[in-house]
N, C-alpha and C. Protein backbone atom coordinates (compact mmCIF):
# COMPACT_ATOMS: atom_id res chain seq x y z
N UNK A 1 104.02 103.94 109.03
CA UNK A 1 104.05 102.80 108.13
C UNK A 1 103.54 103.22 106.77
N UNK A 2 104.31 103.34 105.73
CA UNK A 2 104.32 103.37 104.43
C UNK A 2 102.67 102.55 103.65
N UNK A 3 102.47 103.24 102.59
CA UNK A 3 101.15 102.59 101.73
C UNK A 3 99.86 102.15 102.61
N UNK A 4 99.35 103.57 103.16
CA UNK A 4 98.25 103.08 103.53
C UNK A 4 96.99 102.64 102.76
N UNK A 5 96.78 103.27 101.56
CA UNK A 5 96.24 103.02 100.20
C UNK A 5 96.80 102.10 99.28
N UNK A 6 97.02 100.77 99.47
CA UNK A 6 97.60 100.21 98.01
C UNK A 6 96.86 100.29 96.51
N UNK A 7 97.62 100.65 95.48
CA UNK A 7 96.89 101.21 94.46
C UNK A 7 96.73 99.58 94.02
N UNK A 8 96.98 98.62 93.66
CA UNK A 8 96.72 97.21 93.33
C UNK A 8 97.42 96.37 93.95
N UNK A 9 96.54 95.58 93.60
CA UNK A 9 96.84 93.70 94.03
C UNK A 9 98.27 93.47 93.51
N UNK A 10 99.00 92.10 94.12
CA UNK A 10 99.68 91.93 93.36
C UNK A 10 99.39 90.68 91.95
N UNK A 11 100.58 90.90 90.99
CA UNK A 11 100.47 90.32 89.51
C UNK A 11 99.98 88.86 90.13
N UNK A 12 100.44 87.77 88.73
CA UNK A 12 100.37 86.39 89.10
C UNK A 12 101.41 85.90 89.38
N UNK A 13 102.40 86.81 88.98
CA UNK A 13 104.01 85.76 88.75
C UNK A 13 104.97 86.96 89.78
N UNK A 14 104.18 87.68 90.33
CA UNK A 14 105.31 88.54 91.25
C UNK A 14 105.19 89.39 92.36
N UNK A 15 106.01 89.46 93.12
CA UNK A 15 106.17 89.63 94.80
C UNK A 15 106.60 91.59 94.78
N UNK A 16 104.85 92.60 94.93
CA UNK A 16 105.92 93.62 94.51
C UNK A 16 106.70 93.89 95.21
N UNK A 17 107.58 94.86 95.37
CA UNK A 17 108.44 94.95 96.26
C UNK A 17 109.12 97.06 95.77
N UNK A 18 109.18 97.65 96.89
CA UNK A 18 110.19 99.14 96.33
C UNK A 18 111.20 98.67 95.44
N UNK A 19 111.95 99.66 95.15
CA UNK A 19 112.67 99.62 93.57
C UNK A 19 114.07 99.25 94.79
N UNK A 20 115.18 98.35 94.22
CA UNK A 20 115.78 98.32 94.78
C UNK A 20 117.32 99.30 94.71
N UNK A 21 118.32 99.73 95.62
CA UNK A 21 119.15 101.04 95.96
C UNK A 21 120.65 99.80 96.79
N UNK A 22 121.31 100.88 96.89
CA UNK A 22 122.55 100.07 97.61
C UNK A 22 122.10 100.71 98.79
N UNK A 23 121.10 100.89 99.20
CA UNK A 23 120.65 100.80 100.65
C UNK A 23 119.65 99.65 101.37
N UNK A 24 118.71 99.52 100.15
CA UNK A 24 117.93 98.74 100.46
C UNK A 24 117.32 97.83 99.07
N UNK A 25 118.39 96.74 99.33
CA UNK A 25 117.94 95.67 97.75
C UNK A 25 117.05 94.93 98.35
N UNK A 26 116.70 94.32 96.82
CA UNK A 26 115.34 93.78 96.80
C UNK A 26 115.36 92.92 97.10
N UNK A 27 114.15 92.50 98.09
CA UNK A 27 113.86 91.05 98.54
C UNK A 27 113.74 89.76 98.14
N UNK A 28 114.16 89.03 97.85
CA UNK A 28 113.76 87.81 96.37
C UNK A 28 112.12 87.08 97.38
N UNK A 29 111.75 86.33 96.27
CA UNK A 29 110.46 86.10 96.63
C UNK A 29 110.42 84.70 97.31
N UNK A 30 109.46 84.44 98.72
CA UNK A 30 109.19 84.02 99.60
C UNK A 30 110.09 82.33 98.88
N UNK A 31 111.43 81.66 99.81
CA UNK A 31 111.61 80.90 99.09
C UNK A 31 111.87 79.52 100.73
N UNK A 32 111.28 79.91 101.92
CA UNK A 32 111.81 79.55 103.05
C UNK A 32 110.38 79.71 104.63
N UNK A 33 110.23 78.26 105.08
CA UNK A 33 109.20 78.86 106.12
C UNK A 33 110.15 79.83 106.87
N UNK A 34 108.92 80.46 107.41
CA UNK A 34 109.49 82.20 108.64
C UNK A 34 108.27 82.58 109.15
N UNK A 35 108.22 83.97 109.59
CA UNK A 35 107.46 84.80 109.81
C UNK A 35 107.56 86.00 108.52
N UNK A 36 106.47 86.16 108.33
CA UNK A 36 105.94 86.85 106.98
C UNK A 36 105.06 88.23 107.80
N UNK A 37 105.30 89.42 106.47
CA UNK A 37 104.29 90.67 106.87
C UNK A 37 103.50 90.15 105.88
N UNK A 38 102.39 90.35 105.84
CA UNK A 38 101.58 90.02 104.46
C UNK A 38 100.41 91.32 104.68
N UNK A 39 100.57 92.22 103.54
CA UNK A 39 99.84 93.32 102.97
C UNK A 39 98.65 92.76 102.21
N UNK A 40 97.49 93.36 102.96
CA UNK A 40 96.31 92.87 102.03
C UNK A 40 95.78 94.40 101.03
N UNK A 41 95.42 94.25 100.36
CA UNK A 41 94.66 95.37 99.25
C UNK A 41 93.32 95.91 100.01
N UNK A 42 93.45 97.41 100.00
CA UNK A 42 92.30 97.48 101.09
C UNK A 42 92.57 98.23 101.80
N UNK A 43 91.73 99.99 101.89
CA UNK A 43 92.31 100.43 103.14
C UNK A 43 92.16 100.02 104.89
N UNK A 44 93.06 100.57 105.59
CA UNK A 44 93.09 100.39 106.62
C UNK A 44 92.01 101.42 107.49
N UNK A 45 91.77 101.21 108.82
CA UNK A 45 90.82 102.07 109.56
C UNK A 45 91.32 103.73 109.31
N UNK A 46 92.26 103.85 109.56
CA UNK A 46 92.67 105.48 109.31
C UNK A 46 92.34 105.96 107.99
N UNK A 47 92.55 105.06 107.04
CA UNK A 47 91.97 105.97 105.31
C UNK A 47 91.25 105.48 104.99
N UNK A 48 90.21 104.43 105.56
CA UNK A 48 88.87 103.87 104.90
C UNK A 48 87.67 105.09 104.68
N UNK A 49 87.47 105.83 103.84
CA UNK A 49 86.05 106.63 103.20
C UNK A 49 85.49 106.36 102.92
N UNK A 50 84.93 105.13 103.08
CA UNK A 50 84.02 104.28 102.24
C UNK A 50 83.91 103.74 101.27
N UNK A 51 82.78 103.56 100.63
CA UNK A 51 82.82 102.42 98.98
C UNK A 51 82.31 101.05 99.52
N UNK A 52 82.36 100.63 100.71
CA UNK A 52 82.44 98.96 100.83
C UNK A 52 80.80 99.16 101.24
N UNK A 53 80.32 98.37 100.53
CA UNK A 53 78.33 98.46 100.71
C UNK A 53 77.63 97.82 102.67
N UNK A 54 77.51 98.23 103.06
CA UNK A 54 76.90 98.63 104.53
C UNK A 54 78.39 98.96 105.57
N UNK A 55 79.00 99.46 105.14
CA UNK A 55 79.88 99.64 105.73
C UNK A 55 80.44 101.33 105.62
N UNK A 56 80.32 102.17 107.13
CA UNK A 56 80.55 103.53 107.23
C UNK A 56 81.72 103.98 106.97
N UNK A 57 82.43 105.09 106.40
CA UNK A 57 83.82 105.46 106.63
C UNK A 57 84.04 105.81 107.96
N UNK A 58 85.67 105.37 108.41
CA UNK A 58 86.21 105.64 109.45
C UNK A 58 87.42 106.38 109.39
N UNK A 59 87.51 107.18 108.72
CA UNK A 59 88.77 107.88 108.54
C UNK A 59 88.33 109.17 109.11
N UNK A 60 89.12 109.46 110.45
CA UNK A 60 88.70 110.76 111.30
C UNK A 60 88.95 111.84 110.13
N UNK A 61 88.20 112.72 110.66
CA UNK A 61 88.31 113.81 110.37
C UNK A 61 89.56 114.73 110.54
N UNK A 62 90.13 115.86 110.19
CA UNK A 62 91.21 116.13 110.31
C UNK A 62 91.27 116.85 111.80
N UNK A 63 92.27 116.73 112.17
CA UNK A 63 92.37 116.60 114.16
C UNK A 63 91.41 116.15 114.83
N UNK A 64 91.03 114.87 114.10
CA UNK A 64 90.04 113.97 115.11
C UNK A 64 91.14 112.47 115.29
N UNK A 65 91.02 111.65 116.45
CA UNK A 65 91.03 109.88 116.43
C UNK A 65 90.22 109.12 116.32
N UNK A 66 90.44 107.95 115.81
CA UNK A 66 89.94 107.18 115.66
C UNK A 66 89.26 106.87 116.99
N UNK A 67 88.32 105.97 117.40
CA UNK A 67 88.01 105.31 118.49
C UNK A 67 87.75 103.54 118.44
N UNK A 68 88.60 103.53 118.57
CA UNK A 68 88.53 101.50 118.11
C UNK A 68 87.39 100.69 118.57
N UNK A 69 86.85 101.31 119.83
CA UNK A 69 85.74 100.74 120.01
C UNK A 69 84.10 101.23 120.04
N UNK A 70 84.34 102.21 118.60
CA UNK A 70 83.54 102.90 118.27
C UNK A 70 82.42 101.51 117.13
N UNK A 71 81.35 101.73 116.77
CA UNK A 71 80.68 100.65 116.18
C UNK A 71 80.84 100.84 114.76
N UNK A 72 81.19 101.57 113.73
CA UNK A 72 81.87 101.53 112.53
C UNK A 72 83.26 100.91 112.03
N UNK A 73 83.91 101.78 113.12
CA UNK A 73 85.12 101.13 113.25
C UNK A 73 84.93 99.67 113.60
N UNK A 74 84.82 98.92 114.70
CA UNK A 74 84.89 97.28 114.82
C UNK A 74 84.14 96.56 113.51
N UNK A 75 83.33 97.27 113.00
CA UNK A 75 82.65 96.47 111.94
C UNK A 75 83.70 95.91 110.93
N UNK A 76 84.11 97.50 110.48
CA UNK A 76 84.82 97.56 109.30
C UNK A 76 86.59 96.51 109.69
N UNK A 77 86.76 96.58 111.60
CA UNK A 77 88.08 96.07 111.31
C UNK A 77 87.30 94.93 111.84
N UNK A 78 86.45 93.67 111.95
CA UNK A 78 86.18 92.45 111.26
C UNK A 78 85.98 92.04 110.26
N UNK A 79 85.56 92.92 109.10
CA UNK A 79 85.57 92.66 107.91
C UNK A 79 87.23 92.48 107.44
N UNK A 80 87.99 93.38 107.88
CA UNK A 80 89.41 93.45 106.84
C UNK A 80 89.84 91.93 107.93
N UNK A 81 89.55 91.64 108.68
CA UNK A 81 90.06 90.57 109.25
C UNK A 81 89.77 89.01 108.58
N UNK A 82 88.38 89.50 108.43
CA UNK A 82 87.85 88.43 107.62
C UNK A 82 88.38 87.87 106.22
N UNK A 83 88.90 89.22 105.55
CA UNK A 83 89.15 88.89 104.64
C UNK A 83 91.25 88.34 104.73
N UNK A 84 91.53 88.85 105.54
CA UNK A 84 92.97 88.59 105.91
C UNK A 84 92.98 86.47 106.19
N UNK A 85 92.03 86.49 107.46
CA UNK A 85 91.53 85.14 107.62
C UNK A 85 91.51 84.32 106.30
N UNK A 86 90.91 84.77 105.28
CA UNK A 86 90.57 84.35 104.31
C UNK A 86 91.54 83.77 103.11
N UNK A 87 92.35 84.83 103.08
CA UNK A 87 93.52 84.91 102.03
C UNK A 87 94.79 83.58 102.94
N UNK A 88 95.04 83.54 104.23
CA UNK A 88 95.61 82.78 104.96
C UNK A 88 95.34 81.43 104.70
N UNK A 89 93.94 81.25 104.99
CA UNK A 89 93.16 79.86 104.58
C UNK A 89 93.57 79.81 102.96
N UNK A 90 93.22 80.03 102.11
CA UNK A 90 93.43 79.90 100.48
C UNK A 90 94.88 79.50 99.98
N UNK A 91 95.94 80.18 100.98
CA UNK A 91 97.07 79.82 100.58
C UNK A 91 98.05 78.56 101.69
N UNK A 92 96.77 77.58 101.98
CA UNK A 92 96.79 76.64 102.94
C UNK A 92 97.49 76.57 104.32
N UNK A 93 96.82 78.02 105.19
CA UNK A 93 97.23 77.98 106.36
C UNK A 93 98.19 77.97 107.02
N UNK A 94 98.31 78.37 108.25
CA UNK A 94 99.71 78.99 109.19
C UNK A 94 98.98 79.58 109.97
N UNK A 95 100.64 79.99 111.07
CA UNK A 95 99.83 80.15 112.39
C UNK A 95 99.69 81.64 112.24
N UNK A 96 98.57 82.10 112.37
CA UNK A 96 98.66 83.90 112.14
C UNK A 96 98.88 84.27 114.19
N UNK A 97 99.87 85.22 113.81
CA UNK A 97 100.14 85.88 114.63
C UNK A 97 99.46 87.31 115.18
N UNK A 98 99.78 88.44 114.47
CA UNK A 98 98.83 89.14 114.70
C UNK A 98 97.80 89.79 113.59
N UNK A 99 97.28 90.76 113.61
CA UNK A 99 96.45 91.26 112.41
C UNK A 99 96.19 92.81 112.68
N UNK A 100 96.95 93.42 111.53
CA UNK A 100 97.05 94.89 111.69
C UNK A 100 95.57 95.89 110.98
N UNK A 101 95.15 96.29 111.70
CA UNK A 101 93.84 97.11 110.55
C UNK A 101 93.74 98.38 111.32
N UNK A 102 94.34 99.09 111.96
CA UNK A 102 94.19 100.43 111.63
C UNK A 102 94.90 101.17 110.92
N UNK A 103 96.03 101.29 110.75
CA UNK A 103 96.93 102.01 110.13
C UNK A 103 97.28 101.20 109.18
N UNK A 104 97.65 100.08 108.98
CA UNK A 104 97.99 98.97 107.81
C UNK A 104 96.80 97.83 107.98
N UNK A 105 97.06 97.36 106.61
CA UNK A 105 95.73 96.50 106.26
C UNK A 105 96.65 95.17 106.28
N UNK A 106 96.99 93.76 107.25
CA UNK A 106 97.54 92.76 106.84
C UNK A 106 97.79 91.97 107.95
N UNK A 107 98.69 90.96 108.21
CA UNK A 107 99.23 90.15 108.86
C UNK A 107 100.11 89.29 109.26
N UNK A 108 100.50 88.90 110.74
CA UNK A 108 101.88 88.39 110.75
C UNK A 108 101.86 86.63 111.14
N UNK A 109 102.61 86.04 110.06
CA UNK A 109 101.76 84.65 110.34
C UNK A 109 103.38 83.88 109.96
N UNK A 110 103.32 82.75 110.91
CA UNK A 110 104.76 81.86 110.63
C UNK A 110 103.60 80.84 109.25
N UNK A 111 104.74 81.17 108.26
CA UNK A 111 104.21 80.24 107.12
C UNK A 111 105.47 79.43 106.49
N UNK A 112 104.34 78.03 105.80
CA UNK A 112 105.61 77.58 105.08
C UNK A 112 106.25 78.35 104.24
N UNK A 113 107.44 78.00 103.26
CA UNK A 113 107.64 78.40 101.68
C UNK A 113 106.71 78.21 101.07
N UNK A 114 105.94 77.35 101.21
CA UNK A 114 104.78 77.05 99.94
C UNK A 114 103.34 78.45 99.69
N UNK A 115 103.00 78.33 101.40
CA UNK A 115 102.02 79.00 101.88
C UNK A 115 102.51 80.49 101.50
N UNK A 116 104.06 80.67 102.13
CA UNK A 116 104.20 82.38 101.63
C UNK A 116 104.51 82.51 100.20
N UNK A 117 104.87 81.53 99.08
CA UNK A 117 105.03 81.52 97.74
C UNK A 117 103.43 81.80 97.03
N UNK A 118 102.20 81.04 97.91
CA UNK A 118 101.08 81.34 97.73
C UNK A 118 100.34 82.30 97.30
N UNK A 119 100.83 82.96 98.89
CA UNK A 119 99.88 84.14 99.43
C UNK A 119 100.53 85.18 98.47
N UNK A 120 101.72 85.55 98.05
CA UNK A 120 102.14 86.19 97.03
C UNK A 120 101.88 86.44 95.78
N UNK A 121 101.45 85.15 95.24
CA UNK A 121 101.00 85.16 93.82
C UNK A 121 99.31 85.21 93.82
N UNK A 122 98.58 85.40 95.13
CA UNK A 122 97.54 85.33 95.29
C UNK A 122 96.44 86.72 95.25
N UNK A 123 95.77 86.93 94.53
CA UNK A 123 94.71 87.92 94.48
C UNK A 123 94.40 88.77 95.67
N UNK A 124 94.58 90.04 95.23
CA UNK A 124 93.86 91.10 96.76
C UNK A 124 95.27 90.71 97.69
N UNK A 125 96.25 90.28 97.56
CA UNK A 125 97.34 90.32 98.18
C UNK A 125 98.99 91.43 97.66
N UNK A 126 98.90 92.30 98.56
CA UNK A 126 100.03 93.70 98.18
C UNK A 126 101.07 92.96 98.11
N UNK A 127 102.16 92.50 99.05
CA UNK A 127 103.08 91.91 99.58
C UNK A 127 103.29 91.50 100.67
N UNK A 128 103.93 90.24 100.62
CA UNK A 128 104.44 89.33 101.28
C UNK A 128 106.14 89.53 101.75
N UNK A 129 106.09 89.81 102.95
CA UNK A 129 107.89 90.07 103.41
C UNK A 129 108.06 89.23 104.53
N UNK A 130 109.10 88.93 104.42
CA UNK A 130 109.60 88.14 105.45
C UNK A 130 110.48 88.93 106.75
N UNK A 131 109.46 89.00 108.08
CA UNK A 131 109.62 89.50 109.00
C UNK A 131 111.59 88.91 109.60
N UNK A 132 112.48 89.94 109.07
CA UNK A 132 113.51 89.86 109.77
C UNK A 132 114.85 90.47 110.47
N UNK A 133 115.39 90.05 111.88
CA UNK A 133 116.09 91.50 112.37
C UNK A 133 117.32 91.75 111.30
N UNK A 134 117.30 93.25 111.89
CA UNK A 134 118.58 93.63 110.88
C UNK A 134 119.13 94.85 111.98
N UNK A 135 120.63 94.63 111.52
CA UNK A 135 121.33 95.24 112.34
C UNK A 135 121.83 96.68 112.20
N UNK A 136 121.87 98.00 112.79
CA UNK A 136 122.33 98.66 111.80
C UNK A 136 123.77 98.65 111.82
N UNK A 137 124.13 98.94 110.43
CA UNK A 137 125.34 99.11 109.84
C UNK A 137 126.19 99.85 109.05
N UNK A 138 126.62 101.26 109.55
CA UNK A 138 126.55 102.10 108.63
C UNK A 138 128.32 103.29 108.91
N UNK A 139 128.83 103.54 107.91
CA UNK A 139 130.18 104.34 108.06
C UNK A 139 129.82 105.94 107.39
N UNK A 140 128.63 105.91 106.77
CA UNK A 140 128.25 106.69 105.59
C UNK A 140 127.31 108.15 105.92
N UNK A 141 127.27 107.81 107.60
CA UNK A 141 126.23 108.07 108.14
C UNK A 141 125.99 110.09 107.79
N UNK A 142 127.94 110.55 108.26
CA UNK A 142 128.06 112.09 108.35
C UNK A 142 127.49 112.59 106.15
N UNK A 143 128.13 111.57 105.90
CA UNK A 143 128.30 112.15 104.27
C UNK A 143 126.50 112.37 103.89
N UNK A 144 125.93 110.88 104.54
CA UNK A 144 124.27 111.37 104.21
C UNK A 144 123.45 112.15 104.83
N UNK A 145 123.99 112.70 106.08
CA UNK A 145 123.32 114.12 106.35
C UNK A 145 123.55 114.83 105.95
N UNK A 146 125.01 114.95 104.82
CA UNK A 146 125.34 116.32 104.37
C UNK A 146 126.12 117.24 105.13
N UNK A 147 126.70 116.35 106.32
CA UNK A 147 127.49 117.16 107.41
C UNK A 147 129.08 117.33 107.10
N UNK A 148 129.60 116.39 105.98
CA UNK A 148 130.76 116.82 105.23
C UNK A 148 130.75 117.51 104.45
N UNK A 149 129.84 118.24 103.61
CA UNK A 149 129.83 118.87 102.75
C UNK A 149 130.20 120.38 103.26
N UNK A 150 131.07 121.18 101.65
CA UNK A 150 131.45 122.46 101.99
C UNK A 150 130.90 123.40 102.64
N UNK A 151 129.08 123.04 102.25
CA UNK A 151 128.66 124.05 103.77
C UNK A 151 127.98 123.31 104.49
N UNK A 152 128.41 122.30 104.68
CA UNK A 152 127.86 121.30 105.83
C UNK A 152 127.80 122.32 107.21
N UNK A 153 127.51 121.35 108.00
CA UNK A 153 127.03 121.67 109.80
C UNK A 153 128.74 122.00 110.11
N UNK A 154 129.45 121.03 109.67
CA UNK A 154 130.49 120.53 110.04
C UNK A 154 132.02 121.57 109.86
N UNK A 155 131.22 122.09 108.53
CA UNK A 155 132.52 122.98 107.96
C UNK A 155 132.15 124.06 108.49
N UNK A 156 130.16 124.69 109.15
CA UNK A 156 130.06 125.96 110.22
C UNK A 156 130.76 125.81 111.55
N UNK A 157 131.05 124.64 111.85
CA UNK A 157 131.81 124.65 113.36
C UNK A 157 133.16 124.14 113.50
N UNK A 158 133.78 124.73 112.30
CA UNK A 158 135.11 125.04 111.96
C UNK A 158 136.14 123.62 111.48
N UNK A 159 135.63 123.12 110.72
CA UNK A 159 135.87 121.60 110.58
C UNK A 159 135.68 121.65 109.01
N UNK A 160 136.44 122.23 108.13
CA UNK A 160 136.54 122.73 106.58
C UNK A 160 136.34 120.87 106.19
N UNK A 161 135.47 120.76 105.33
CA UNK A 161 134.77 119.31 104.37
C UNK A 161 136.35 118.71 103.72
N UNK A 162 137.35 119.43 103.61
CA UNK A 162 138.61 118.80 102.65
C UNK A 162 139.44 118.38 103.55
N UNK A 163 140.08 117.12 103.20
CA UNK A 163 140.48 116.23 104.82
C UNK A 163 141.59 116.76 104.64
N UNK A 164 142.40 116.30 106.28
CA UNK A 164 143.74 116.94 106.73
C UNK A 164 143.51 118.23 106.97
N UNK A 165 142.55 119.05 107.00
CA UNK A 165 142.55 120.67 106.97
C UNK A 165 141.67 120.97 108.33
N UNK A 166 141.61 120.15 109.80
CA UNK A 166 141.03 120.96 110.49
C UNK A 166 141.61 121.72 111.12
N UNK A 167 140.62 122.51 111.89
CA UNK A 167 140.96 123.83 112.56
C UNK A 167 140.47 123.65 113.71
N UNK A 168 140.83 124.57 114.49
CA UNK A 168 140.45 125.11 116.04
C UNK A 168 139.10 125.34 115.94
N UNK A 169 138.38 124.77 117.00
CA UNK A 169 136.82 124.94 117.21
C UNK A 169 136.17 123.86 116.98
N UNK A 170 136.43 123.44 116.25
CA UNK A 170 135.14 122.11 116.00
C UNK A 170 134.73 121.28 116.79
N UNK A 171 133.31 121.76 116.78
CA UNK A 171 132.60 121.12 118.03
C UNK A 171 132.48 121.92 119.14
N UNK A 172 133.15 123.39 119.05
CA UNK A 172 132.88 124.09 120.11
C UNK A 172 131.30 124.55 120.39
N UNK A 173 131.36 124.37 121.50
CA UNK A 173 129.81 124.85 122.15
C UNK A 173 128.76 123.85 121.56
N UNK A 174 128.59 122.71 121.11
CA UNK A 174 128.25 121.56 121.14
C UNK A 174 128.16 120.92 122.55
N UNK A 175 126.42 120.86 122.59
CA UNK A 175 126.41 120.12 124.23
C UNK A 175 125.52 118.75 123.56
N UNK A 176 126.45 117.62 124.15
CA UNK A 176 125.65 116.27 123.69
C UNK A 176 125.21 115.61 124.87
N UNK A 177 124.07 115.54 124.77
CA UNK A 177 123.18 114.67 126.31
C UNK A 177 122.75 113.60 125.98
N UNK A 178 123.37 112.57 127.20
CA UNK A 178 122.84 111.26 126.92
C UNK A 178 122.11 110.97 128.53
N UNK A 179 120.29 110.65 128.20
CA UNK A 179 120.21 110.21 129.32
C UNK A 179 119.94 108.33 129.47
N UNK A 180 120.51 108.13 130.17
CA UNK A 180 120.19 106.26 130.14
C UNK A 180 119.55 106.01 131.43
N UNK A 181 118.49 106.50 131.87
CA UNK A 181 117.48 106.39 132.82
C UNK A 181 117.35 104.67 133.52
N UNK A 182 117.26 104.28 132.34
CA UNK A 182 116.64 102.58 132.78
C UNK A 182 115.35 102.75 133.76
N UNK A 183 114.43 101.76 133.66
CA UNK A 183 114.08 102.13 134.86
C UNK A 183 113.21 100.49 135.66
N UNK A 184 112.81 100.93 137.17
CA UNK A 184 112.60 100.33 137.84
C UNK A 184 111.69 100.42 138.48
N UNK A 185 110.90 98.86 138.41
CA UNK A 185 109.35 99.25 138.38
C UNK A 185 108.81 99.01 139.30
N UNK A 186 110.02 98.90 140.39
CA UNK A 186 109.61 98.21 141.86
C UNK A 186 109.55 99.35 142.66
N UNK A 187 109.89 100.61 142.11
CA UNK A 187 110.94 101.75 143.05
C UNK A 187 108.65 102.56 143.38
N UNK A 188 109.27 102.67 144.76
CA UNK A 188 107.81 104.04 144.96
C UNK A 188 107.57 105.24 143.81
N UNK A 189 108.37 105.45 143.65
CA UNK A 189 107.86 106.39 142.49
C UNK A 189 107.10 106.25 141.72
N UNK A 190 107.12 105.31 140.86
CA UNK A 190 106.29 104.59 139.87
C UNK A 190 105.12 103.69 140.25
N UNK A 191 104.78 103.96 141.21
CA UNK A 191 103.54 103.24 142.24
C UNK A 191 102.53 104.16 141.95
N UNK A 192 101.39 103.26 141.62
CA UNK A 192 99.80 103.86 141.43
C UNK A 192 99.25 104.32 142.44
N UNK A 193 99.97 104.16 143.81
CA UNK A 193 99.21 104.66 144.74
C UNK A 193 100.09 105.41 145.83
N UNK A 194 99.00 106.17 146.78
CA UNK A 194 99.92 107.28 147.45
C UNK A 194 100.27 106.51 148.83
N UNK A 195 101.21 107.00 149.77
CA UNK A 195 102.14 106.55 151.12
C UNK A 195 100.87 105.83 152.17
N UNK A 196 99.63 105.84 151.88
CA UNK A 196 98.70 105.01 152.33
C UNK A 196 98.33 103.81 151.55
N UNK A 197 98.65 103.81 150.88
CA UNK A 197 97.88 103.13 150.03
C UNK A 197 96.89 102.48 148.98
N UNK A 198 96.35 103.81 148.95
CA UNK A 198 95.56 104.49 147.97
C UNK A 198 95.75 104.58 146.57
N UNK A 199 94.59 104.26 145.72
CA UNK A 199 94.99 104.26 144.29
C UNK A 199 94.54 105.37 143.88
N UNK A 200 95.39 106.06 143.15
CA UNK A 200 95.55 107.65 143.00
C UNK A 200 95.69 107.99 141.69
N UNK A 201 95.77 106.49 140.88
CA UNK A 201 95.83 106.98 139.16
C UNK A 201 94.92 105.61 138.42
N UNK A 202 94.34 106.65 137.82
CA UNK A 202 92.93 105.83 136.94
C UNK A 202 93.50 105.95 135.47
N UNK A 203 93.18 104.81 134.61
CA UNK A 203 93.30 104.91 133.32
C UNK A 203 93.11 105.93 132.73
N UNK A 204 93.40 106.10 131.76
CA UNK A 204 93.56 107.87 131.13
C UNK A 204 92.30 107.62 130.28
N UNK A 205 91.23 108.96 130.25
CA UNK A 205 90.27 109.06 129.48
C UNK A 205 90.21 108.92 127.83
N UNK A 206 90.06 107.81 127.03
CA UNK A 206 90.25 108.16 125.35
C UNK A 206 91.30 107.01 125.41
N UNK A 207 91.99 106.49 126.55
CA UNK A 207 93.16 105.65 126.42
C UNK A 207 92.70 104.14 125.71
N UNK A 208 92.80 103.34 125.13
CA UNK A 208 92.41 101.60 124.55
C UNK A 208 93.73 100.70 124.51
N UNK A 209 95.04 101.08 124.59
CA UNK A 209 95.86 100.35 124.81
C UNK A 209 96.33 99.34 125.83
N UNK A 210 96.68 98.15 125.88
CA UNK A 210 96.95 97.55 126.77
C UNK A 210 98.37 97.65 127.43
N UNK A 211 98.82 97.25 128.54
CA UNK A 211 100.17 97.28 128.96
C UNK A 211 100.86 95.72 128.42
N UNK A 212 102.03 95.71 128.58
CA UNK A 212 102.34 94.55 128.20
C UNK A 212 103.65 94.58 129.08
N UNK A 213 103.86 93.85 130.28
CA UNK A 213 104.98 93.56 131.13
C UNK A 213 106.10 92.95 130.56
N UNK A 214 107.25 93.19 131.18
CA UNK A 214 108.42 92.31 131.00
C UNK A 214 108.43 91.04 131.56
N UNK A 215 109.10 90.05 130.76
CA UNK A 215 109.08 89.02 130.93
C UNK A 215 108.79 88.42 132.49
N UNK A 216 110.08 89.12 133.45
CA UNK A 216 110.67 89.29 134.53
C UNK A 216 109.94 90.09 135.76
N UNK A 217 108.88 91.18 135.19
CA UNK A 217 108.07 91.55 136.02
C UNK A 217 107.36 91.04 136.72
N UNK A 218 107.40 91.41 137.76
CA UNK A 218 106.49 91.16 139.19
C UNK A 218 105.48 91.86 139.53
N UNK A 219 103.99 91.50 139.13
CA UNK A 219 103.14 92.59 139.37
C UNK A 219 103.40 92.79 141.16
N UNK A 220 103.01 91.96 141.57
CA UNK A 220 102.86 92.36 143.41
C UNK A 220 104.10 92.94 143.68
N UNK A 221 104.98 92.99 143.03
CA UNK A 221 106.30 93.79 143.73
C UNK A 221 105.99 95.49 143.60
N UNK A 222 104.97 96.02 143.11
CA UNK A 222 104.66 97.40 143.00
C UNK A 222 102.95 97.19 143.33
């Protein structure tokens, strides 16, 4: 995730946003309730070094992790919460969804138009986006790897970049693997425990993540 450091707030009168491309135009500013990303100013747990007065840096060291439930760390990610809380309330509330503070500093909250027109023009606030799916869509895909080009991939495995002109080979010795596993969470294999019954796998040491089941899952069925 992009801008872990935001260098400023945003203005009074504007929503920043990347420069916009015929790949990716610019967002117009919050004009519709939704679900919103909202970027607060402020590093996150991974690049926080300090500066904030009783508060330690938590930015590991280089080939170190973080530990989330280390006592610097929780401090510092109730504070950025607090202040996330804060900016939510000011731009008269919504339902916050979640709240990101290790790697990004912000939050995901169904807001009105008013509330995300707010929180935008509002102090210590990066940007405001409106959380939405997108499909991909693309014909352009070989030309932007560069795989049509004269010394593309394409023209080494005998497939010359100038159309109407192929040749014998292309694609030779090209092995494409698709595996579509799916899987199934009822099957013995994937069972925590051995042909007695026995629980034979313990949480992984350093691990803090939670599981999160499918809708449809059946814990007692495994």
């Amino acid at each position: 995730m992009a801008g872990l450091a935001p260098a400023a707030a945003a203005g009074p009168s504007s929503v920043p946003l990347a420069p916009a491309d015929d790949l990716f135009p610019a967002v117009e500013a919050p004009t519709k309730a939704g679900t919103y990303i909202v970027q607060i100013a402020g590093d996150p747990v991974v690049a926080y070094d300090g500066g904030v007065k009783g508060l330690k840096a938590t930015k590991p060291a280089k080939g170190e992790k973080i530990n989330p439930r280390g006592r610097d760390v929780v401090r510092y990610v109730a504070q950025l919460q607090g202040k996330q809380d804060a900016a939510l309330k000011a731009a008269g509330g919504g339902k916050k969804l979640y709240s990101y503070t290790y790697t990004f500093n912000g939050f995901a909250a169904e807001l009105s138009a008013a509330a995300a027109a707010k929180l935008a023009d509002a102090e210590g606030v990066v940007a405001v986006t409106p959380d939405e799916i997108r499909q991909l869509d693309t014909s352009s895909t070989p030309d932007f790897l560069g795989l049509t080009d004269a010394d593309g991939l394409w023209a080494d495995l005998g497939w010359p970049a100038k159309a109407g002109k192929k040749t014998d080979g292309a694609g030779e010795d090209v092995i494409i693997g698709i595996v579509d596993s799916g899987i199934w969470p009822e099957h013995p294999s994937l069972s925590d425990r051995d042909a007695r019954g026995k629980l034979v796998y313990q949480q992984i040491p350093g691990w803090h993540g939670k599981c999160t089941p499918g809708e449809d899952f059946k814990r007692l069925a495994v």
